[in-house]
PDB file of N, CA and C in Angstrom:
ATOM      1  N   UNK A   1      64.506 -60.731 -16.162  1.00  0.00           N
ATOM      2  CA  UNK A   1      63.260 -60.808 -15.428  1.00  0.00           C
ATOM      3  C   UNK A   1      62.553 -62.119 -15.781  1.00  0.00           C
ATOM      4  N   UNK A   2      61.758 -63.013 -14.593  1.00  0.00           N
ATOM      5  CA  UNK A   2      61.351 -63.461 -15.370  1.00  0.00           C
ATOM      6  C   UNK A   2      59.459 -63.387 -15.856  1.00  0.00           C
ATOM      7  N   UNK A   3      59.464 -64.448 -16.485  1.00  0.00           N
ATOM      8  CA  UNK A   3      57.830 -64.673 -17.141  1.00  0.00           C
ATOM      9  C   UNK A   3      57.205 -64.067 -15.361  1.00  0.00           C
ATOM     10  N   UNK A   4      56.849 -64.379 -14.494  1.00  0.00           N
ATOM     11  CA  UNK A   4      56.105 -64.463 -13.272  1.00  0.00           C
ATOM     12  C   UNK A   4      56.467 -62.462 -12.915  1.00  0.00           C
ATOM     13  N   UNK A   5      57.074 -62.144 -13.419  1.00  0.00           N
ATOM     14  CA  UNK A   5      57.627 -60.592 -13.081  1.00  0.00           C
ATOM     15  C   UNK A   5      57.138 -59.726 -13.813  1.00  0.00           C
ATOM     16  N   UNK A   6      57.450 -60.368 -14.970  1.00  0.00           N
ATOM     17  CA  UNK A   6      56.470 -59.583 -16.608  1.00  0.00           C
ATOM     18  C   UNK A   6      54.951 -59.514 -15.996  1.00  0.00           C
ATOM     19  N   UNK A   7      54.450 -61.094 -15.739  1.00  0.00           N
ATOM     20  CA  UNK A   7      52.636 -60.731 -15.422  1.00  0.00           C
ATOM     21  C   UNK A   7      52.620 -60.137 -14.385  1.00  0.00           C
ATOM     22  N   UNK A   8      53.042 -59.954 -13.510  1.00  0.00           N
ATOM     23  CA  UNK A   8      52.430 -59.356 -11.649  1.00  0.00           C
ATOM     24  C   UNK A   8      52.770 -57.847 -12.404  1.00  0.00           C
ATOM     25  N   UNK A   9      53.765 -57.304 -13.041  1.00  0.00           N
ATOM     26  CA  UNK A   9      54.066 -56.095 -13.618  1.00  0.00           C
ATOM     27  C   UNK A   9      52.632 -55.647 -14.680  1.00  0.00           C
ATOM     28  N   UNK A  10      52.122 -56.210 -15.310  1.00  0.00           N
ATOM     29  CA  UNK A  10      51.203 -56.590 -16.202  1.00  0.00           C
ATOM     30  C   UNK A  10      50.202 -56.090 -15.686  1.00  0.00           C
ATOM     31  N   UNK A  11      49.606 -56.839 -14.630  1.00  0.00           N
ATOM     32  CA  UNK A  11      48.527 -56.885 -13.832  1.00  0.00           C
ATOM     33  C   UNK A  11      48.167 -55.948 -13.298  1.00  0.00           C
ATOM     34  N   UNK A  12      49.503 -55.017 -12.770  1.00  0.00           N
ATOM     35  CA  UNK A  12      49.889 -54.020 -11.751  1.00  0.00           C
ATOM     36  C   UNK A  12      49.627 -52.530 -12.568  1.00  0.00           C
ATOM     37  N   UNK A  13      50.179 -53.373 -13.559  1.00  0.00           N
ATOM     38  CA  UNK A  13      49.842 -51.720 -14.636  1.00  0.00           C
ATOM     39  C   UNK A  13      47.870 -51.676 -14.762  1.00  0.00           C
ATOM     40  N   UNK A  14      47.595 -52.637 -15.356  1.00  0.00           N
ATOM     41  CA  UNK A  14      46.033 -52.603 -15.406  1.00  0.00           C
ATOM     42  C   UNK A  14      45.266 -52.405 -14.432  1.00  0.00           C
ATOM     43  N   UNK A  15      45.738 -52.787 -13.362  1.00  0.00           N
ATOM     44  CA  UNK A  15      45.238 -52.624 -11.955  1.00  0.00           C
ATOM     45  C   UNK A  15      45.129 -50.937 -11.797  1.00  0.00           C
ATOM     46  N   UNK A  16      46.319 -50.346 -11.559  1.00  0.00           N
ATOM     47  CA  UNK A  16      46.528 -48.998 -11.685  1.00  0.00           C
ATOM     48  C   UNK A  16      45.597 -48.180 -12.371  1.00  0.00           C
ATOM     49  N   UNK A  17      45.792 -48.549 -13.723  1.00  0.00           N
ATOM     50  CA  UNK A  17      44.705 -47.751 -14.926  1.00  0.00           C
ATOM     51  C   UNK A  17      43.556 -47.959 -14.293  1.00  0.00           C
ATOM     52  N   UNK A  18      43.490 -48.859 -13.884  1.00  0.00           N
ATOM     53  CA  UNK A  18      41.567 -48.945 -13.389  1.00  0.00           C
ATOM     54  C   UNK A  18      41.491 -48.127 -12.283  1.00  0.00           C
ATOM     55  N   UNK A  19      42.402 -48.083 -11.283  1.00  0.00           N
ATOM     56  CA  UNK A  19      41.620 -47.557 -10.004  1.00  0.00           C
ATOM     57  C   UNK A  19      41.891 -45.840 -10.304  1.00  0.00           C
ATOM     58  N   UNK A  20      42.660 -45.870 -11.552  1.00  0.00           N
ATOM     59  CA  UNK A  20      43.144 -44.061 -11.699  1.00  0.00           C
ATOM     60  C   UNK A  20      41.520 -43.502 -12.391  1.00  0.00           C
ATOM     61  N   UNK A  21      41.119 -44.505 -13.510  1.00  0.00           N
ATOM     62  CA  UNK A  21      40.116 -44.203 -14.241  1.00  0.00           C
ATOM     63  C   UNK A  21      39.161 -44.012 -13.148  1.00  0.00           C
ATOM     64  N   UNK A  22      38.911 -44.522 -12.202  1.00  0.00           N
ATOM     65  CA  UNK A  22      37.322 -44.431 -11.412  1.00  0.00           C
ATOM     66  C   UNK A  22      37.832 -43.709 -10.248  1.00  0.00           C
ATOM     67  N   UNK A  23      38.997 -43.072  -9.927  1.00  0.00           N
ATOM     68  CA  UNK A  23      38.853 -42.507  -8.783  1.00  0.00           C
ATOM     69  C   UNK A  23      39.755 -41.181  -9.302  1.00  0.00           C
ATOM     70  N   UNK A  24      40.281 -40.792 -10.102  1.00  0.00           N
ATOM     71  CA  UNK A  24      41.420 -39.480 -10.855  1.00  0.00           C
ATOM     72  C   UNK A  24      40.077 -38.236 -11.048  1.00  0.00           C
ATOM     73  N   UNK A  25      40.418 -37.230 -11.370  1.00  0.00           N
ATOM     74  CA  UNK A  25      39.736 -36.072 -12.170  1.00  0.00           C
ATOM     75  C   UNK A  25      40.488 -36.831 -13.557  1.00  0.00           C
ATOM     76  N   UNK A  26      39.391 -36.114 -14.587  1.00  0.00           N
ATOM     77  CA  UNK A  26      40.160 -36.366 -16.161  1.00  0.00           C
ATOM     78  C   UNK A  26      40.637 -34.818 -16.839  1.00  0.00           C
ATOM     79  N   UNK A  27      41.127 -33.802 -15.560  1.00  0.00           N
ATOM     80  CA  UNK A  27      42.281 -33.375 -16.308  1.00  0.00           C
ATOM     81  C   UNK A  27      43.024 -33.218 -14.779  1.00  0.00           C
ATOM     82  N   UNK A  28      44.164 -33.687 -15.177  1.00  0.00           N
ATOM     83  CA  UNK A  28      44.833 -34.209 -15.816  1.00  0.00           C
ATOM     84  C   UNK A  28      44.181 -35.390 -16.446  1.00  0.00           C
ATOM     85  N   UNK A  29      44.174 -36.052 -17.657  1.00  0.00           N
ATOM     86  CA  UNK A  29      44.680 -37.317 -17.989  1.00  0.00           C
ATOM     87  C   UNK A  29      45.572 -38.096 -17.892  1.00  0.00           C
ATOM     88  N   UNK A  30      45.760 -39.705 -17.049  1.00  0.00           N
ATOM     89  CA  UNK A  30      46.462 -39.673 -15.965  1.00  0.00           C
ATOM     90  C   UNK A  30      47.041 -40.971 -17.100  1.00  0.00           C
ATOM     91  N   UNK A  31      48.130 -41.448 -17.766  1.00  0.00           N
ATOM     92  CA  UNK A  31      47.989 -42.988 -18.468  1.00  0.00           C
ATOM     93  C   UNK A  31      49.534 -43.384 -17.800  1.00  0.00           C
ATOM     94  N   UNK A  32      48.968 -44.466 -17.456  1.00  0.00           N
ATOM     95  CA  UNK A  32      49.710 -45.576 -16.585  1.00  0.00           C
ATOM     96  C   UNK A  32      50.906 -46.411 -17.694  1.00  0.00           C
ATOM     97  N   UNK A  33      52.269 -46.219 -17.813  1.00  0.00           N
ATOM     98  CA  UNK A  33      52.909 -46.365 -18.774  1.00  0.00           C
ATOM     99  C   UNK A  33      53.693 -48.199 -18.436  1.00  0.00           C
ATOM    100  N   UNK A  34      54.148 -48.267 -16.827  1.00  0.00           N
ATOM    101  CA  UNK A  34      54.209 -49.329 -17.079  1.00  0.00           C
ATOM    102  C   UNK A  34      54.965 -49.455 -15.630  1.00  0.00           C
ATOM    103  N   UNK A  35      55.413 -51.088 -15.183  1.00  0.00           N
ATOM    104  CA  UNK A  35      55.497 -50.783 -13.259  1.00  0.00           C
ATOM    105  C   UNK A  35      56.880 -51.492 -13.202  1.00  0.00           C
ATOM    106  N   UNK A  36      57.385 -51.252 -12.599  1.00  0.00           N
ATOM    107  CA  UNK A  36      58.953 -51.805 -11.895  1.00  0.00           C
ATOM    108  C   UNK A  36      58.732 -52.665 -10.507  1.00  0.00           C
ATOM    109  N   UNK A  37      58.968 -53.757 -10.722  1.00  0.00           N
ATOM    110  CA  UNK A  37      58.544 -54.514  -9.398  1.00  0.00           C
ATOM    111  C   UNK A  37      59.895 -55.045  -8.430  1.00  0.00           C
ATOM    112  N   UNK A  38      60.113 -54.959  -7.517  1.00  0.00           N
ATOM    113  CA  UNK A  38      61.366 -54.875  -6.402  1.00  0.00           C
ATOM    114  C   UNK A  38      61.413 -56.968  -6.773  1.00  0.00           C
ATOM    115  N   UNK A  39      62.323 -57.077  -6.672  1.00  0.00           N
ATOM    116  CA  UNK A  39      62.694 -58.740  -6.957  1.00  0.00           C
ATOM    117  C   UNK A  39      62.045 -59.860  -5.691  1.00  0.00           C
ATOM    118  N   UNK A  40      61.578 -59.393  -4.484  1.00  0.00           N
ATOM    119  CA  UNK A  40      61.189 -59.737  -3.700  1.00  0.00           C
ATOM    120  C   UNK A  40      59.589 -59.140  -3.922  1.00  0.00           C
ATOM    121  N   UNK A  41      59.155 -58.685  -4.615  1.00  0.00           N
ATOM    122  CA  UNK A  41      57.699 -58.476  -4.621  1.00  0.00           C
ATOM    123  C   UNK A  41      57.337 -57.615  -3.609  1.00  0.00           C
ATOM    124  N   UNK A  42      58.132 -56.695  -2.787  1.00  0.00           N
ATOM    125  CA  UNK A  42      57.441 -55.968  -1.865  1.00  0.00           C
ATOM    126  C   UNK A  42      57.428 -54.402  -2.075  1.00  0.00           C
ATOM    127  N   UNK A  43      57.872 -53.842  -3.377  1.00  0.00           N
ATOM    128  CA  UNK A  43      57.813 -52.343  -3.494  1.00  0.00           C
ATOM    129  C   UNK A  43      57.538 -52.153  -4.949  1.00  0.00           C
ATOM    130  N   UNK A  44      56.231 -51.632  -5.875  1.00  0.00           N
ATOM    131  CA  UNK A  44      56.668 -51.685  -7.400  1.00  0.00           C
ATOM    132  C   UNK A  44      56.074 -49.758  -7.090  1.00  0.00           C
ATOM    133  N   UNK A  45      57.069 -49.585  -8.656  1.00  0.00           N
ATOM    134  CA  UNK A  45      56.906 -48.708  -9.054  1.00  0.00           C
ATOM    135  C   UNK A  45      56.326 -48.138 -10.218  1.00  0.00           C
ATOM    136  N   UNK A  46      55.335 -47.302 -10.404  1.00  0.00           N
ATOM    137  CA  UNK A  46      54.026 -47.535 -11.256  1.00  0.00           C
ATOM    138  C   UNK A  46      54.422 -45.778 -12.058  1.00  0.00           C
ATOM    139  N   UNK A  47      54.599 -45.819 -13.305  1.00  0.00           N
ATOM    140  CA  UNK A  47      55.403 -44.905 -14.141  1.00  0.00           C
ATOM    141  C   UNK A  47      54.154 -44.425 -14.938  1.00  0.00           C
ATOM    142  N   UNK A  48      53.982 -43.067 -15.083  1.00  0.00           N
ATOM    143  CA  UNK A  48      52.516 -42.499 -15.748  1.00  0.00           C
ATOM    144  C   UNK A  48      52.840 -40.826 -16.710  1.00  0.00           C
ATOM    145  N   UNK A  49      52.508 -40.618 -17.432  1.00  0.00           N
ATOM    146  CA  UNK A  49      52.268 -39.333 -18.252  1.00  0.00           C
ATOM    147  C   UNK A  49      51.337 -38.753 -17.950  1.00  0.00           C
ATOM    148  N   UNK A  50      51.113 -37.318 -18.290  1.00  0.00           N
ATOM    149  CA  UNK A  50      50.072 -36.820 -18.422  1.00  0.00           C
ATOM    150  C   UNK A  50      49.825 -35.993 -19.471  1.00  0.00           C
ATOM    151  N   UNK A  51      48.470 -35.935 -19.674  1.00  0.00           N
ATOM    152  CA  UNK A  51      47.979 -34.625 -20.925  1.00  0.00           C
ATOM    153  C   UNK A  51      47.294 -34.030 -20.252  1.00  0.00           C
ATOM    154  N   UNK A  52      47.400 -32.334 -20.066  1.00  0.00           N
ATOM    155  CA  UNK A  52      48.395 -32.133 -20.558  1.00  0.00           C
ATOM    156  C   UNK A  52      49.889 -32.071 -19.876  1.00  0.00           C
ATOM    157  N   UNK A  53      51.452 -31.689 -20.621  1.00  0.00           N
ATOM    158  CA  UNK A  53      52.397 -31.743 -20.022  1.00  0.00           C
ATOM    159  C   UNK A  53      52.694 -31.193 -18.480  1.00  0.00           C
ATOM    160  N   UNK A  54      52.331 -30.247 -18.514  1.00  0.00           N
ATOM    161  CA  UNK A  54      52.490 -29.194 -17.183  1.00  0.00           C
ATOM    162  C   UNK A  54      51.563 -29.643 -16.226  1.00  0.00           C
ATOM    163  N   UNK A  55      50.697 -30.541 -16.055  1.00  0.00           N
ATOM    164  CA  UNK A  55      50.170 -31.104 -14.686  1.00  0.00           C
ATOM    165  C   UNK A  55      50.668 -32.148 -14.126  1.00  0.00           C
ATOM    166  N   UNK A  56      51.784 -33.072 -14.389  1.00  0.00           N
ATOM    167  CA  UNK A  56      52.630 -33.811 -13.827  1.00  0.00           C
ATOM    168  C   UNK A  56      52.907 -33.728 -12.365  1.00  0.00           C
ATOM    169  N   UNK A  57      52.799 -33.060 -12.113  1.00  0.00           N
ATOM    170  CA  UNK A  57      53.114 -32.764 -10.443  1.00  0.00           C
ATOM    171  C   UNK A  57      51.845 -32.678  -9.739  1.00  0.00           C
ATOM    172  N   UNK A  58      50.692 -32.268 -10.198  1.00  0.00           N
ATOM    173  CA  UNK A  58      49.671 -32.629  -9.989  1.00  0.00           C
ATOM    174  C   UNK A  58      49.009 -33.855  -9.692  1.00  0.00           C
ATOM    175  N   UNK A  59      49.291 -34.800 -10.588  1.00  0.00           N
ATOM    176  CA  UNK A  59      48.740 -35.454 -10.584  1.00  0.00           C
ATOM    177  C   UNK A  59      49.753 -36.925  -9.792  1.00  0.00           C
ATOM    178  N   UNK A  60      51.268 -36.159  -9.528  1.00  0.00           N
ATOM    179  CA  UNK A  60      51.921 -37.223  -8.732  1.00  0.00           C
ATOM    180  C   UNK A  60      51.231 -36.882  -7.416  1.00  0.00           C
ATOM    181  N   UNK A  61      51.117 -35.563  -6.938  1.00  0.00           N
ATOM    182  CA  UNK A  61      50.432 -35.235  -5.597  1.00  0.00           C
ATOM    183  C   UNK A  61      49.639 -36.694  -5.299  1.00  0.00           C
ATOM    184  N   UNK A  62      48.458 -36.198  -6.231  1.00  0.00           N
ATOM    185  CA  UNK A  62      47.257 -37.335  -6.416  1.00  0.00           C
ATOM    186  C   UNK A  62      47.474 -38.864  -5.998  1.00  0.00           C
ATOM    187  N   UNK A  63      48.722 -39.457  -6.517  1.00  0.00           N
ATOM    188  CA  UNK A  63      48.488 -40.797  -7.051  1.00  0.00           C
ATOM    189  C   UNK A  63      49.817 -40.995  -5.863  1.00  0.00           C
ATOM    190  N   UNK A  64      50.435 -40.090  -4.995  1.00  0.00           N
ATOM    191  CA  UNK A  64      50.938 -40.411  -3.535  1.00  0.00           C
ATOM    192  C   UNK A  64      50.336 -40.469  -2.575  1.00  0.00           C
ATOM    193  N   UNK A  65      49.168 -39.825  -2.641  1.00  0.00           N
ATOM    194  CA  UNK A  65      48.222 -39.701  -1.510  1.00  0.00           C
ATOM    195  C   UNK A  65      47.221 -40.776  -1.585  1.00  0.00           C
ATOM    196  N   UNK A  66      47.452 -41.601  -2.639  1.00  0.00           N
ATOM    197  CA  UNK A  66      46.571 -42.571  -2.842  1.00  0.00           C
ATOM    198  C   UNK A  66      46.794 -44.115  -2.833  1.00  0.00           C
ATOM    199  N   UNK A  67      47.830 -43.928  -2.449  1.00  0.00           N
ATOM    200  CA  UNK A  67      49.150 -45.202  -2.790  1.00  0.00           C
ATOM    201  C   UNK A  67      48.604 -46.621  -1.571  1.00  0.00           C
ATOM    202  N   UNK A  68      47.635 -45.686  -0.558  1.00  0.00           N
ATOM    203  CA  UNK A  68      47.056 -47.238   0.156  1.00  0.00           C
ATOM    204  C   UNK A  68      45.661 -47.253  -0.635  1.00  0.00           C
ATOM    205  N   UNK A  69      44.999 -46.617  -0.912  1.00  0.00           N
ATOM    206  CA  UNK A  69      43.849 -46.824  -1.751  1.00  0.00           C
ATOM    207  C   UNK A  69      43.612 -47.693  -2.795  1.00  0.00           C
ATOM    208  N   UNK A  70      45.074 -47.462  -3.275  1.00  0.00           N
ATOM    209  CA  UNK A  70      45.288 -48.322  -4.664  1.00  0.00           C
ATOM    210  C   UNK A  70      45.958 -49.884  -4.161  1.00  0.00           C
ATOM    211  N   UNK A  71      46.168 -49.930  -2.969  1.00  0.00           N
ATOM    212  CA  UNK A  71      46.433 -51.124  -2.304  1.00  0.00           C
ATOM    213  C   UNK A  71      44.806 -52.211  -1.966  1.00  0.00           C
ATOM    214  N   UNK A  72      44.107 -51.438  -1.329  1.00  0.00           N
ATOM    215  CA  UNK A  72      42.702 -51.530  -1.243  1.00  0.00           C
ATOM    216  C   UNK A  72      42.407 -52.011  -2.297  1.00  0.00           C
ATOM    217  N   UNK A  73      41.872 -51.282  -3.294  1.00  0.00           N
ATOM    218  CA  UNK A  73      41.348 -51.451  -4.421  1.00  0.00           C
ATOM    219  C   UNK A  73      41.965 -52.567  -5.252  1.00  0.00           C
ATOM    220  N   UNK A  74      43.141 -53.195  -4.951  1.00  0.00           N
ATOM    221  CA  UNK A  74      43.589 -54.318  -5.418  1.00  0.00           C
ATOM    222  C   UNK A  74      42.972 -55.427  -4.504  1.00  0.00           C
ATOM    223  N   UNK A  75      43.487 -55.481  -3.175  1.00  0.00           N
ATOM    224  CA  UNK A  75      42.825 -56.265  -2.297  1.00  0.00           C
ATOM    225  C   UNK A  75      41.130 -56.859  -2.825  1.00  0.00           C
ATOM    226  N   UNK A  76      40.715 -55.621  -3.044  1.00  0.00           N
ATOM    227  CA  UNK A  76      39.260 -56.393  -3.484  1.00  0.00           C
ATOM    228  C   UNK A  76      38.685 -56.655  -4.512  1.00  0.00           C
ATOM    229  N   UNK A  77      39.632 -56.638  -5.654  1.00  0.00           N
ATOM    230  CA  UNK A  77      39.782 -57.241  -6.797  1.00  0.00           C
ATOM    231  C   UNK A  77      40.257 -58.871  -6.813  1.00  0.00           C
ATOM    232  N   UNK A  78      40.494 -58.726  -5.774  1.00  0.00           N
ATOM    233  CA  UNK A  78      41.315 -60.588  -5.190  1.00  0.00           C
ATOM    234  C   UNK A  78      42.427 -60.758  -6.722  1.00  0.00           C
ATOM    235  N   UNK A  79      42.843 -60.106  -6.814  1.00  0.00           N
ATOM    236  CA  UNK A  79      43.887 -60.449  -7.814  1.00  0.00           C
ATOM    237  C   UNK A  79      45.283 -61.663  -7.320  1.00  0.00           C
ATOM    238  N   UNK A  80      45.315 -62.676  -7.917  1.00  0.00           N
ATOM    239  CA  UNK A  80      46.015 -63.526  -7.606  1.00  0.00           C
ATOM    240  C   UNK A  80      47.254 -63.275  -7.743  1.00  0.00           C
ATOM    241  N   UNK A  81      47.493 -62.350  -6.621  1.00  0.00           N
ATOM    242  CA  UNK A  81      48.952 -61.992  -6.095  1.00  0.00           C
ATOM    243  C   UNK A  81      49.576 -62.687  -4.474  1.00  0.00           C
ATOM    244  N   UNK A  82      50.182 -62.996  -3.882  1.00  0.00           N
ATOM    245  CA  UNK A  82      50.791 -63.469  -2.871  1.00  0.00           C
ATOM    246  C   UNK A  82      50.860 -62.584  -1.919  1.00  0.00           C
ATOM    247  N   UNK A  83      51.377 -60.995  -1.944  1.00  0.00           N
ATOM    248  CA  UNK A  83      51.792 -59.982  -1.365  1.00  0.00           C
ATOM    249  C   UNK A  83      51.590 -58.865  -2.106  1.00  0.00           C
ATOM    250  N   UNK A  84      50.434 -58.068  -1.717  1.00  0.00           N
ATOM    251  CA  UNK A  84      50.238 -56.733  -2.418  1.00  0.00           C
ATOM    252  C   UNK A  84      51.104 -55.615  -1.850  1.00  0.00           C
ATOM    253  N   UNK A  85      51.789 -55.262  -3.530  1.00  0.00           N
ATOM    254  CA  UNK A  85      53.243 -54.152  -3.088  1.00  0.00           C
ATOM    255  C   UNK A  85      53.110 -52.951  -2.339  1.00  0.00           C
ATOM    256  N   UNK A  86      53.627 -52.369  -1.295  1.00  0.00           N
ATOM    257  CA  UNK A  86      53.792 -51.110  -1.626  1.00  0.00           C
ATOM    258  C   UNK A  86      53.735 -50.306  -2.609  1.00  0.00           C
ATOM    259  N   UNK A  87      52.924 -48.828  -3.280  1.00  0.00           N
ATOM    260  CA  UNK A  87      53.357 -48.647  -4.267  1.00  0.00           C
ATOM    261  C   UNK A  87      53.935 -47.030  -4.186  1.00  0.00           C
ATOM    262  N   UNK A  88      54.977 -47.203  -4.831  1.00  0.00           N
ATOM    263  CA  UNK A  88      55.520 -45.833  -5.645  1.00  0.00           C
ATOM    264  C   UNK A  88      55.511 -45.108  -6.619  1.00  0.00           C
ATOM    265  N   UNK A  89      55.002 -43.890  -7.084  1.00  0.00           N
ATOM    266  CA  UNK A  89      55.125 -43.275  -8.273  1.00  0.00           C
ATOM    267  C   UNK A  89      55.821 -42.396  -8.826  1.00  0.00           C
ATOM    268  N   UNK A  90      56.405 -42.322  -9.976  1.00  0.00           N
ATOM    269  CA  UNK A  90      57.199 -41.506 -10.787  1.00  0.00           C
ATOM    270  C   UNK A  90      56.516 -41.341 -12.261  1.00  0.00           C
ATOM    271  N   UNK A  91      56.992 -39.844 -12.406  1.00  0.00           N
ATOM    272  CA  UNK A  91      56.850 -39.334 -13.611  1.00  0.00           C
ATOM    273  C   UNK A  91      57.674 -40.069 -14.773  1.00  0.00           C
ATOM    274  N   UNK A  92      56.947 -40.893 -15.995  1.00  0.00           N
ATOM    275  CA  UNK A  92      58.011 -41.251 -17.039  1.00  0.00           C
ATOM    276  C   UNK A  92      58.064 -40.572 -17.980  1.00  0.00           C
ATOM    277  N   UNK A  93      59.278 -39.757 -17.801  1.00  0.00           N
ATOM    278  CA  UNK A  93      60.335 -39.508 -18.430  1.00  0.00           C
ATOM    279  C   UNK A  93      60.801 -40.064 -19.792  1.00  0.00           C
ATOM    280  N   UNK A  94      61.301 -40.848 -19.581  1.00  0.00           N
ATOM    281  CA  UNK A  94      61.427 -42.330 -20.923  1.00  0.00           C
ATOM    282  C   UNK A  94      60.336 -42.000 -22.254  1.00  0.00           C
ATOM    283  N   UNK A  95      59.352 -41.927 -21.695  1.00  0.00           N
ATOM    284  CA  UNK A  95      57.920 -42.081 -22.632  1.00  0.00           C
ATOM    285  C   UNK A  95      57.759 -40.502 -23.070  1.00  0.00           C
ATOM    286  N   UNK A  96      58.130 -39.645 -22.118  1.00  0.00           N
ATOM    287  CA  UNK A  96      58.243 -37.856 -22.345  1.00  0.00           C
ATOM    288  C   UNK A  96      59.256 -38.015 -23.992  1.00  0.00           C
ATOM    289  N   UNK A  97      60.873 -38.809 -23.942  1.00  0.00           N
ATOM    290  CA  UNK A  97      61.500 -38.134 -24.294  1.00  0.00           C
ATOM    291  C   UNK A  97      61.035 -39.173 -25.705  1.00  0.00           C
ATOM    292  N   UNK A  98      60.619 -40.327 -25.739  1.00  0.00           N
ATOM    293  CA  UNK A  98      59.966 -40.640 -26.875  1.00  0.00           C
ATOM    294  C   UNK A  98      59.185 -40.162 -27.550  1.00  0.00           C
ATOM    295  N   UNK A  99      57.969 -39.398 -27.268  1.00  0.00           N
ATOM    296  CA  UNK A  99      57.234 -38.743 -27.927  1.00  0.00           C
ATOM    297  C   UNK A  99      57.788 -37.584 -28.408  1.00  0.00           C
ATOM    298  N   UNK A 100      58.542 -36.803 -28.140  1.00  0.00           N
ATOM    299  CA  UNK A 100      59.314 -35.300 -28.377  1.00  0.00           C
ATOM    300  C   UNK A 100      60.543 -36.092 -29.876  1.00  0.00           C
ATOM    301  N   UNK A 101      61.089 -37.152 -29.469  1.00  0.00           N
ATOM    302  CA  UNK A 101      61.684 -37.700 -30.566  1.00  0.00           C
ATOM    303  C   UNK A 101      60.976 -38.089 -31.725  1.00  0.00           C
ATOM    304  N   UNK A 102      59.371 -38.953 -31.506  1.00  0.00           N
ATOM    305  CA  UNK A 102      58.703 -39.061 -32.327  1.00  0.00           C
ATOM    306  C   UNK A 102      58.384 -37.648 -33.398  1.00  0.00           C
ATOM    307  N   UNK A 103      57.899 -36.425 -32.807  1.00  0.00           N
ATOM    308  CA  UNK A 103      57.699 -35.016 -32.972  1.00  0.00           C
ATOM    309  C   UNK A 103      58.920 -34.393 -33.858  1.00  0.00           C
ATOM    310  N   UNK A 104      60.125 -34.891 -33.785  1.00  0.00           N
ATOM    311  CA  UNK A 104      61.320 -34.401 -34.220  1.00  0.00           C
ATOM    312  C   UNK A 104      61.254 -34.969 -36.221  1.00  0.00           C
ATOM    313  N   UNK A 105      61.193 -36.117 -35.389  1.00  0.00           N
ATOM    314  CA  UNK A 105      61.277 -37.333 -36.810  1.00  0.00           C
ATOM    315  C   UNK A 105      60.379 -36.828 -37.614  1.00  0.00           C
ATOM    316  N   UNK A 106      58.883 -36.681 -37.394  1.00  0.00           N
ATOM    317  CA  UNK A 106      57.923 -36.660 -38.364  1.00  0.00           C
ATOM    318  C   UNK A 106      58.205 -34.626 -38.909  1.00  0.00           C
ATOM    319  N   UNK A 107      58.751 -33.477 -37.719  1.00  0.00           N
ATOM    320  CA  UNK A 107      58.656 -32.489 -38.461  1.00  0.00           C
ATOM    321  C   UNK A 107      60.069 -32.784 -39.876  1.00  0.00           C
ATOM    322  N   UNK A 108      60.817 -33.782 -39.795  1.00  0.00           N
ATOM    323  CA  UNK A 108      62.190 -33.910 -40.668  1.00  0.00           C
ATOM    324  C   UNK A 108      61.698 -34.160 -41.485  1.00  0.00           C
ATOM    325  N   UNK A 109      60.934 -34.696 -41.269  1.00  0.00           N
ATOM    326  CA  UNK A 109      60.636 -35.472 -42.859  1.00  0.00           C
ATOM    327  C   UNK A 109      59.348 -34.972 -43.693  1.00  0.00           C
ATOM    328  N   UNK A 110      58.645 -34.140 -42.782  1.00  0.00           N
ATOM    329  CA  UNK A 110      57.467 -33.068 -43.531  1.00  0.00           C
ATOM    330  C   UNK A 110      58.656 -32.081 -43.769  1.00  0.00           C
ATOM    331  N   UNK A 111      59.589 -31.743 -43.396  1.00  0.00           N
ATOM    332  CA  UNK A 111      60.414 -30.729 -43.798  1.00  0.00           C
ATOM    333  C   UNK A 111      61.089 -30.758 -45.104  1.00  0.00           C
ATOM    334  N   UNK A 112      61.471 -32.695 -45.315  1.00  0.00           N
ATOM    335  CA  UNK A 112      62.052 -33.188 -46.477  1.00  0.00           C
ATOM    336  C   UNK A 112      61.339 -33.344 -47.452  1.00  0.00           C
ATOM    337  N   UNK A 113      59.825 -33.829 -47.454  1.00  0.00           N
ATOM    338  CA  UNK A 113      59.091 -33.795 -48.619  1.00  0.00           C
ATOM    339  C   UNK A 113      58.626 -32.683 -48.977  1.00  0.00           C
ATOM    340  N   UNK A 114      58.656 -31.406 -48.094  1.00  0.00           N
ATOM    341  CA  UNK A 114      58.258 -30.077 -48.465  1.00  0.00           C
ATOM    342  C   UNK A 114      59.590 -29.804 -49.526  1.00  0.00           C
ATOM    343  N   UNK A 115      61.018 -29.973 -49.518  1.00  0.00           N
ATOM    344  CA  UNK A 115      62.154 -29.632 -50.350  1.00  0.00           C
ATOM    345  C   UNK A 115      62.012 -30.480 -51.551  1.00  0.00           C
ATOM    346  N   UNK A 116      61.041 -31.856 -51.175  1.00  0.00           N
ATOM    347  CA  UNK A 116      61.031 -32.703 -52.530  1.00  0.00           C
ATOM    348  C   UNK A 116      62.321 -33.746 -52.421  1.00  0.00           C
ATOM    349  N   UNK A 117      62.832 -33.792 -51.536  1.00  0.00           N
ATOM    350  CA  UNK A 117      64.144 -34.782 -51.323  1.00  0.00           C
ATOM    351  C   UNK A 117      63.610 -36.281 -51.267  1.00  0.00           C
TER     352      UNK A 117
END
């Protein structure tokens, strides 16, 4: 990827967080994990968690039905983009199975200093 892909990805994520923060309910808690941008700049995909686990689908409802809004809301941010993307959303997964690994690690090792190992 390069440098110019990283920032519009960058931008896209912060962009997101903002228009989720002022226009979302806060439950779900909606956090914007990070965006996939099509190599031609015309489709990114904007990857999010929620707290808690089980409203995920909820809150994709939300953030599909909103997908020109959040086009808008860039538009008048004048963000120095060329072509504002289409956007798509998905549940990340990735970031699900990190935290459950994180959760694993730390009960091992409260498990190990409880034996004194």
């Amino acid at each position: 990827m390069s440098d110019r892909h990283d920032r519009v990805g960058a931008l896209l994520c912060e962009l997101a967080a903002t228009f989720i923060q002022q226009e979302a309910n806060t439950d779900p808690l909606i956090t914007v994990t990070r965006a996939d941008i099509s190599p031609d700049y015309r489709r990114a995909t904007i990857y999010f968690t929620t707290i808690p686990d089980n409203r995920e689908a909820d809150a994709l409802a939300f953030l599909k039905r909103s997908g020109s809004n959040l086009r808008s809301f860039i538009k008048q941010k004048k963000a120095n983009l060329k072509q504002i993307p289409f956007f798509d959303f998905a549940i990340d997964y990735g970031e699900r199975h990190r935290q459950h690994i994180d959760e694993v690690a730390r009960e091992i090792e409260s498990r190990d200093k409880a034996k004194g190992t």
